[in-house]
C-alpha atoms as a PDB file:
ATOM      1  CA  UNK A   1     110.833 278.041  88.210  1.00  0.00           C
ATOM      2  CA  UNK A   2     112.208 278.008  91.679  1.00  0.00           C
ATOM      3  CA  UNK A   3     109.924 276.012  93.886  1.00  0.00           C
ATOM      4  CA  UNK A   4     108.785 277.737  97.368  1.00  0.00           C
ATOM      5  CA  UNK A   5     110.436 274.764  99.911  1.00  0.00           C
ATOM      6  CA  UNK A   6     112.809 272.254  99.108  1.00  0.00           C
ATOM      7  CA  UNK A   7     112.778 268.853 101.741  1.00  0.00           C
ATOM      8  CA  UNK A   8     115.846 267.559 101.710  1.00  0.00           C
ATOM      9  CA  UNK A   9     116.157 264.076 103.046  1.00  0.00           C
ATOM     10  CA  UNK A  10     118.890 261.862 103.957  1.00  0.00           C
ATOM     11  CA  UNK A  11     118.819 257.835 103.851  1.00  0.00           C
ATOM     12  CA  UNK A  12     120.386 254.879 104.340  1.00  0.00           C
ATOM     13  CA  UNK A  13     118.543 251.380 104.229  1.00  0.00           C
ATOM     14  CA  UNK A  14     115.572 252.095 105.545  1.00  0.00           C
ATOM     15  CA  UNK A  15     113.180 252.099 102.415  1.00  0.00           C
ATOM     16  CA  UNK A  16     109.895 251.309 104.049  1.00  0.00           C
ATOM     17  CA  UNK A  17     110.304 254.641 106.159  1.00  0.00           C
ATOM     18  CA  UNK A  18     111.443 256.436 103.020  1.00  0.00           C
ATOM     19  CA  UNK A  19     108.281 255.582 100.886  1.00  0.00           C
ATOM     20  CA  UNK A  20     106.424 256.241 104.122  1.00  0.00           C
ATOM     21  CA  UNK A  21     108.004 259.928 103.792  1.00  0.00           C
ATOM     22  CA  UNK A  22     107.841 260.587 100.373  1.00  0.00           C
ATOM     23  CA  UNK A  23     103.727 258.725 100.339  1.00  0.00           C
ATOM     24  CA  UNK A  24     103.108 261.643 102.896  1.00  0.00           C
ATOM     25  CA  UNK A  25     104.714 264.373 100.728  1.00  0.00           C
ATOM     26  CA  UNK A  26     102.745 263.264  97.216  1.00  0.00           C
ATOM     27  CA  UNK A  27      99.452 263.664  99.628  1.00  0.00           C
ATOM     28  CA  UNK A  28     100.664 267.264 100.489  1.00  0.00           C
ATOM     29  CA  UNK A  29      97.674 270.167  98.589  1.00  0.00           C
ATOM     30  CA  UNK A  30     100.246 272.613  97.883  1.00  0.00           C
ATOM     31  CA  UNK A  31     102.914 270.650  95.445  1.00  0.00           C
ATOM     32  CA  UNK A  32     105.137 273.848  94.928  1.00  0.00           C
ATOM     33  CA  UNK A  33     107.906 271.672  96.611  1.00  0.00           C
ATOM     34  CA  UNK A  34     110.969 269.850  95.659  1.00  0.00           C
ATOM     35  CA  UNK A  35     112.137 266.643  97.269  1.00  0.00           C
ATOM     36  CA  UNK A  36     115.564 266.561  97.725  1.00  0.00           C
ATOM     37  CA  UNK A  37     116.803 262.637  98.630  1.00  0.00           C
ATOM     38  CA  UNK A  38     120.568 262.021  99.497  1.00  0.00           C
ATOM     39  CA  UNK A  39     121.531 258.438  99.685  1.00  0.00           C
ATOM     40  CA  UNK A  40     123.945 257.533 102.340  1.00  0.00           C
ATOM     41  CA  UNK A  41     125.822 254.356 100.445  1.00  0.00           C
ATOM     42  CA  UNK A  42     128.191 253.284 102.705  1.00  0.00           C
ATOM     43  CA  UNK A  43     126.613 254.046 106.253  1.00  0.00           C
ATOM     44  CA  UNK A  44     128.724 256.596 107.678  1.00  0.00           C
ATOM     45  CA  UNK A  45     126.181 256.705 110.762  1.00  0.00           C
ATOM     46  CA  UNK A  46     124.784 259.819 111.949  1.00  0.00           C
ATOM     47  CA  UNK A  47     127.516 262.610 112.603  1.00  0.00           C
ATOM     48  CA  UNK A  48     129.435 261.602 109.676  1.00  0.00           C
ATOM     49  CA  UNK A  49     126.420 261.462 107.279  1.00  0.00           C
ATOM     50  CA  UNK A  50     125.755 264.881 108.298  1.00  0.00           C
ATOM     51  CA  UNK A  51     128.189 266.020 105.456  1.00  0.00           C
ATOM     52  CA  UNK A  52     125.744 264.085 103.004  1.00  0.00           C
ATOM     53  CA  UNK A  53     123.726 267.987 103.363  1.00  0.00           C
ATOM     54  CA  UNK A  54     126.795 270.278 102.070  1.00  0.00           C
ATOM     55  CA  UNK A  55     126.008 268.151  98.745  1.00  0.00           C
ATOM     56  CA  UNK A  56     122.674 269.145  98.790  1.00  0.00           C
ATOM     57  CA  UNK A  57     121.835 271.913  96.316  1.00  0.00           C
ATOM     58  CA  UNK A  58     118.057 272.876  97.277  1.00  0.00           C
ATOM     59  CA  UNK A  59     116.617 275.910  94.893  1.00  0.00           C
ATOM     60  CA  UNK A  60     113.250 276.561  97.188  1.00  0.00           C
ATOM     61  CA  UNK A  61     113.002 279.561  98.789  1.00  0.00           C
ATOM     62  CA  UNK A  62     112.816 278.080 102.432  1.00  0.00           C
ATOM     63  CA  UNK A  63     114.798 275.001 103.356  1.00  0.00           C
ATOM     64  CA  UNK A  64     114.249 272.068 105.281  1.00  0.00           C
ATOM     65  CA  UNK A  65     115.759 268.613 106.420  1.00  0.00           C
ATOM     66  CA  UNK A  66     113.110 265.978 107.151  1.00  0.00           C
ATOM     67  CA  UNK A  67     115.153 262.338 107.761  1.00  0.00           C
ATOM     68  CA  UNK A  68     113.984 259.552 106.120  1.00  0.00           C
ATOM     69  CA  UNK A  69     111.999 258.378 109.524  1.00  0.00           C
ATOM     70  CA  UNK A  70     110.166 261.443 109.340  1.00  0.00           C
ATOM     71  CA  UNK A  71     107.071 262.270 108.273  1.00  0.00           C
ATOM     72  CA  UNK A  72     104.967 265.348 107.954  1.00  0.00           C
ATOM     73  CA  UNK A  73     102.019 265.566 109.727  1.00  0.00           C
ATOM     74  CA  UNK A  74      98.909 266.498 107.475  1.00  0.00           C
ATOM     75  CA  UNK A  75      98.461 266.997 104.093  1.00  0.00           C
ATOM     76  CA  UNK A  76      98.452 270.834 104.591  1.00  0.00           C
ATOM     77  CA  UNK A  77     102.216 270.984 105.769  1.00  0.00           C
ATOM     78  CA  UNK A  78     103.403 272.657 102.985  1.00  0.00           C
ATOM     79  CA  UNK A  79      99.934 275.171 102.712  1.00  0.00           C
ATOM     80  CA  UNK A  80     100.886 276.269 106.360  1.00  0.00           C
ATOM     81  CA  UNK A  81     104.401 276.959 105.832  1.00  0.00           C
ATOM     82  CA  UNK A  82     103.137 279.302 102.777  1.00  0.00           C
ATOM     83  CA  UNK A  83     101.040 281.060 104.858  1.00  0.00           C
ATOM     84  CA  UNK A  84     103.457 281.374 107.415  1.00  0.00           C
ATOM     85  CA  UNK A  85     105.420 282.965 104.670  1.00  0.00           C
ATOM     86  CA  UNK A  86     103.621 286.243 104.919  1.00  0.00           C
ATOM     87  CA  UNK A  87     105.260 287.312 107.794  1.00  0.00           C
ATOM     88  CA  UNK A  88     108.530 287.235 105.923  1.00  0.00           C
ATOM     89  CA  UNK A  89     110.499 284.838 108.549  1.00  0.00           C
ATOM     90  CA  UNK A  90     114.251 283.867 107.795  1.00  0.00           C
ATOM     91  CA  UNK A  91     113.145 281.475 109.883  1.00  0.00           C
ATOM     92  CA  UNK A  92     109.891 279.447 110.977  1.00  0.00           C
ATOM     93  CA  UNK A  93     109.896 277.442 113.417  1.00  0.00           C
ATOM     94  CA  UNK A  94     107.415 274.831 114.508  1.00  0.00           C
ATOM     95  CA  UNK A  95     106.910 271.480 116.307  1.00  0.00           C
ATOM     96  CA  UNK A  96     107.298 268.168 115.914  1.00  0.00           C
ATOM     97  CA  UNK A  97     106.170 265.084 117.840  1.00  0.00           C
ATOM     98  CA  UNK A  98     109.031 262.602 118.895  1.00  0.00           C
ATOM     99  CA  UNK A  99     107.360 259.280 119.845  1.00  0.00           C
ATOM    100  CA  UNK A 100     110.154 259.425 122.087  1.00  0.00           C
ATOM    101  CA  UNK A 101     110.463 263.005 123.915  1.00  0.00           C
ATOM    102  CA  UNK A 102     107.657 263.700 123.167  1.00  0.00           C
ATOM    103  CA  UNK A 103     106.561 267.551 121.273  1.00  0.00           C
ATOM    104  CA  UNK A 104     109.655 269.754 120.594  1.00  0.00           C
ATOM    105  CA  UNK A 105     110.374 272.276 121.261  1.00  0.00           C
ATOM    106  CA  UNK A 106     108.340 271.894 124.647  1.00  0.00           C
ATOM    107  CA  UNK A 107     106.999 274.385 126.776  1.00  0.00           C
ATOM    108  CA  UNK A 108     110.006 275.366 128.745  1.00  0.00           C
ATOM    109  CA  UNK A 109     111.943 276.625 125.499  1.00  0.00           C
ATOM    110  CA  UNK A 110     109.542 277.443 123.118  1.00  0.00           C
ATOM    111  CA  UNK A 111     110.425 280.621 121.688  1.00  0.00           C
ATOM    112  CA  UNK A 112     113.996 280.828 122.851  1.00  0.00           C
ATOM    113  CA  UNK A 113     117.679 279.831 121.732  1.00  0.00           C
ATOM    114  CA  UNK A 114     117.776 276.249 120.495  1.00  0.00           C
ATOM    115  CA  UNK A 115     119.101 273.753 123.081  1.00  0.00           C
ATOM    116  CA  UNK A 116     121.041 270.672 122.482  1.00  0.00           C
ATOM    117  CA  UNK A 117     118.230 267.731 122.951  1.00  0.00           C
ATOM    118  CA  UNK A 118     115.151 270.195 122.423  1.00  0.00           C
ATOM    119  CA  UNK A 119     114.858 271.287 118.561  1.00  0.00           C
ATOM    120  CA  UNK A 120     116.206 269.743 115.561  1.00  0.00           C
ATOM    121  CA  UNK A 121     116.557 270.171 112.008  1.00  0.00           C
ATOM    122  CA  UNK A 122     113.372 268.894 111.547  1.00  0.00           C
ATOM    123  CA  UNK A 123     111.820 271.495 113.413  1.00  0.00           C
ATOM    124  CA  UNK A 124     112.605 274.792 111.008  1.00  0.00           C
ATOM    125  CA  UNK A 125     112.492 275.271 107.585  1.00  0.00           C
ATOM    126  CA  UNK A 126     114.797 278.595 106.804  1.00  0.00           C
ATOM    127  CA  UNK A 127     115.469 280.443 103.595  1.00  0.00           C
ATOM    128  CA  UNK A 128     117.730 279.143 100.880  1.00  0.00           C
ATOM    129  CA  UNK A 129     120.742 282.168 101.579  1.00  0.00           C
ATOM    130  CA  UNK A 130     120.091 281.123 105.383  1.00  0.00           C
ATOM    131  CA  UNK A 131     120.578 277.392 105.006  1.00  0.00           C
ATOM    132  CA  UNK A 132     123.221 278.505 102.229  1.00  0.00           C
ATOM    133  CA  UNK A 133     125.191 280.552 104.737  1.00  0.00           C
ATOM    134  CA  UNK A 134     124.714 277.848 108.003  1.00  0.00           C
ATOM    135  CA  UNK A 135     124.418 274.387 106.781  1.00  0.00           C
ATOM    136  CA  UNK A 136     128.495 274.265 106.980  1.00  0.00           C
ATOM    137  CA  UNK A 137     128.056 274.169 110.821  1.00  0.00           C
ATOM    138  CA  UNK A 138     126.154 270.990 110.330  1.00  0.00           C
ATOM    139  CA  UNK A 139     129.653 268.952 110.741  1.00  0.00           C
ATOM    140  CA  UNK A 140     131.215 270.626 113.525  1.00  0.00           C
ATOM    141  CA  UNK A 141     131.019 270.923 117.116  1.00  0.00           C
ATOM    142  CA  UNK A 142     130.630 274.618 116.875  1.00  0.00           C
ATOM    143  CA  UNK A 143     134.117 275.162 117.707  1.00  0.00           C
ATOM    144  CA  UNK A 144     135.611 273.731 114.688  1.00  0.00           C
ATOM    145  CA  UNK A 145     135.701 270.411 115.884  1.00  0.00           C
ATOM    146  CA  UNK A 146     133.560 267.272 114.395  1.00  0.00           C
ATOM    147  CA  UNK A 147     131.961 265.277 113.502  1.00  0.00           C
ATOM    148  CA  UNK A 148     129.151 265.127 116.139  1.00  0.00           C
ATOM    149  CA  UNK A 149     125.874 263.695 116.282  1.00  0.00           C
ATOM    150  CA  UNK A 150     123.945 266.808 117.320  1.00  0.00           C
ATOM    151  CA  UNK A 151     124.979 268.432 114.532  1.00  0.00           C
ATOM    152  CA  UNK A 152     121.690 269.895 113.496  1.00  0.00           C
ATOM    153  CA  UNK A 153     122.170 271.444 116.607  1.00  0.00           C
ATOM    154  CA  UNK A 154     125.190 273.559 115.207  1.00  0.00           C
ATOM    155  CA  UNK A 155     123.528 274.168 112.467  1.00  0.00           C
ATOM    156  CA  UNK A 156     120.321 276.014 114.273  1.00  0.00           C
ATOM    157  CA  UNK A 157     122.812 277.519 116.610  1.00  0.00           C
ATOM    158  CA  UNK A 158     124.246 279.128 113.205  1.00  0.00           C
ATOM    159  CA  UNK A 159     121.143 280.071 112.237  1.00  0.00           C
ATOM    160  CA  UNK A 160     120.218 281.551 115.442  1.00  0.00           C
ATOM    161  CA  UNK A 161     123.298 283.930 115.008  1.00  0.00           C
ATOM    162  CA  UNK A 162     122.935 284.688 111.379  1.00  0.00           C
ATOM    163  CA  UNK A 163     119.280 286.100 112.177  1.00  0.00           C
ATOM    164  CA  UNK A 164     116.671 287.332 114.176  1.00  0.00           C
ATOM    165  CA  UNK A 165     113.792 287.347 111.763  1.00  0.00           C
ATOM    166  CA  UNK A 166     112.113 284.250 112.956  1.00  0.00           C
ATOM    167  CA  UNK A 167     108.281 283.085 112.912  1.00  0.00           C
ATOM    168  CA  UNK A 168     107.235 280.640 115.314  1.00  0.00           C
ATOM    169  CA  UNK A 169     104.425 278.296 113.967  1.00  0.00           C
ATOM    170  CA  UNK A 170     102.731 277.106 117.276  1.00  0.00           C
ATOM    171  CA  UNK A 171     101.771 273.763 115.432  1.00  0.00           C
ATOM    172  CA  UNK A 172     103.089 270.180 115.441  1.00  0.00           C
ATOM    173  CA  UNK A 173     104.087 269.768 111.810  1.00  0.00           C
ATOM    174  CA  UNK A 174     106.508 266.586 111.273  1.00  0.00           C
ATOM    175  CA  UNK A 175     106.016 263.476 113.392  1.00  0.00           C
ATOM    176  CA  UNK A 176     109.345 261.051 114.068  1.00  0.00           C
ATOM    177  CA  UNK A 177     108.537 257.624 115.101  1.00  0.00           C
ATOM    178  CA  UNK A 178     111.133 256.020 117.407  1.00  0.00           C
ATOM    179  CA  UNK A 179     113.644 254.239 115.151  1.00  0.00           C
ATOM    180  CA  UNK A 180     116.206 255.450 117.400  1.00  0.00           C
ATOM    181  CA  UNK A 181     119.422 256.518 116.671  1.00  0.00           C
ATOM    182  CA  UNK A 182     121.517 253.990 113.806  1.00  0.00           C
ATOM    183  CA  UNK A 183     118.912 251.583 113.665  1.00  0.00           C
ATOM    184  CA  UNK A 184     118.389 249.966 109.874  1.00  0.00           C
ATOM    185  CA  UNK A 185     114.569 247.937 108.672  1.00  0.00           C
ATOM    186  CA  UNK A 186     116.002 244.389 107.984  1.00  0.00           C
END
C-alpha cells in the first residue's frame, strides 16, 4: 500500500544526527510514512550530493527532503501534514526553525515566490507527480548550469512553476540545528 509521505533523507558521516532524525520520526502518531535514507559514500559535498535525490524513488503521496541534521518538530508532524491534506495542496508549505536564520520562511516572504536564502527543501512537502516532475532541477542552476549549492532552491522554483495549488501551514514543523554547511561529527 502506498504510504501518505515519504521523507527522504540524505547523509554522509554524521550518524549521531541521523539517529537523532530517524528517533524523532519512530516518535511520530501517524506512522503512514516511509523513510527514505540515501547514503552519500564518497562525500561529494553539498551541490554535488544533490544528485543523490534523482535516485530516490519515494511512493508516498506527498514528498519531502528532511537532511540528516534535521529534525521534525513534534510528534504530530506527520498528523498535521494529513490534515493539511484536505485542502488538496500540490504543495504545503510550512516553517522551519534554523538555529541560524532563524524561522523560514520569515515574515517578509511568507506566502510568496521562494527566494534564494529564505525557504528550503525542508520547508515543503509536495506530491509524488510534483516532486516526480521537479526534483531534476535539484542539480542545476536553473539555467542548465550546475551543480550549485542552493539547489533546493531550483527545485522549489520548479515547483513554483509547475503549480499553483499550494497550502501554506502557518506552523514551524522541522527544526535544523547549526551544523553548518560541510561540517562532519568526528
Amino acid at each position: 500500500m502506498m504510504p501518505f509521505l515519504s521523507i527522504v533523507t540524505r547523509t554522509y558521516k554524521r550518524p549521531a544526527a541521523l539517529a537523532r532524525c530517524k528517533t524523532l520520526l519512530r516518535a511520530q502518531f501517524d506512522h503512514d510514512f516511509e523513510h527514505l535514507v540515501i547514503e552519500d559514500k564518497i562525500g561529494l559535498g553539498v551541490a554535488e550530493s544533490h544528485r543523490l535525490f534523482l535516485g530516490a524513488h519515494p511512493r508516498g503521496q506527498y514528498v519531502m527532503i528532511l537532511d540528516d541534521d534535521d529534525f521534525v518538530a513534534s510528534p504530530y508532524f506527520v498528523s498535521d501534514l494529513r490534515a493539511a491534506q484536505a485542502y488538496d495542496p500540490d504543495v504545503i508549505v510550512f516553517k522551519v526553525n534554523n538555529a541560524q536564520l532563524g524561522i523560514l520562511p520569515d515574515r517578509f516572504v511568507w506566502q510568496q515566490r521562494p527566494k534564494v536564502g529564505h525557504i528550503g527543501g525542508n520547508n515543503v512537502a509536495v506530491k509524488r507527480h510534483v516532486w516526480e516532475a521537479c526534483i531534476g532541477a535539484i542539480v542545476t542552476d536553473g539555467n542548465g548550469g550546475g551543480p550549485v549549492y542552493e539547489g533546493d532552491f531550483y527545485y522549489l522554483d520548479a515547483v513554483w512553476h509547475y503549480t499553483t495549488k499550494i497550502h501554506w501551514m502557518d506552523k514551524v514543523q522541522v527544526i535544523v540545528p547549526h551544523i553548518g554547511r560541510g561540517d562532519t561529527e568526528g
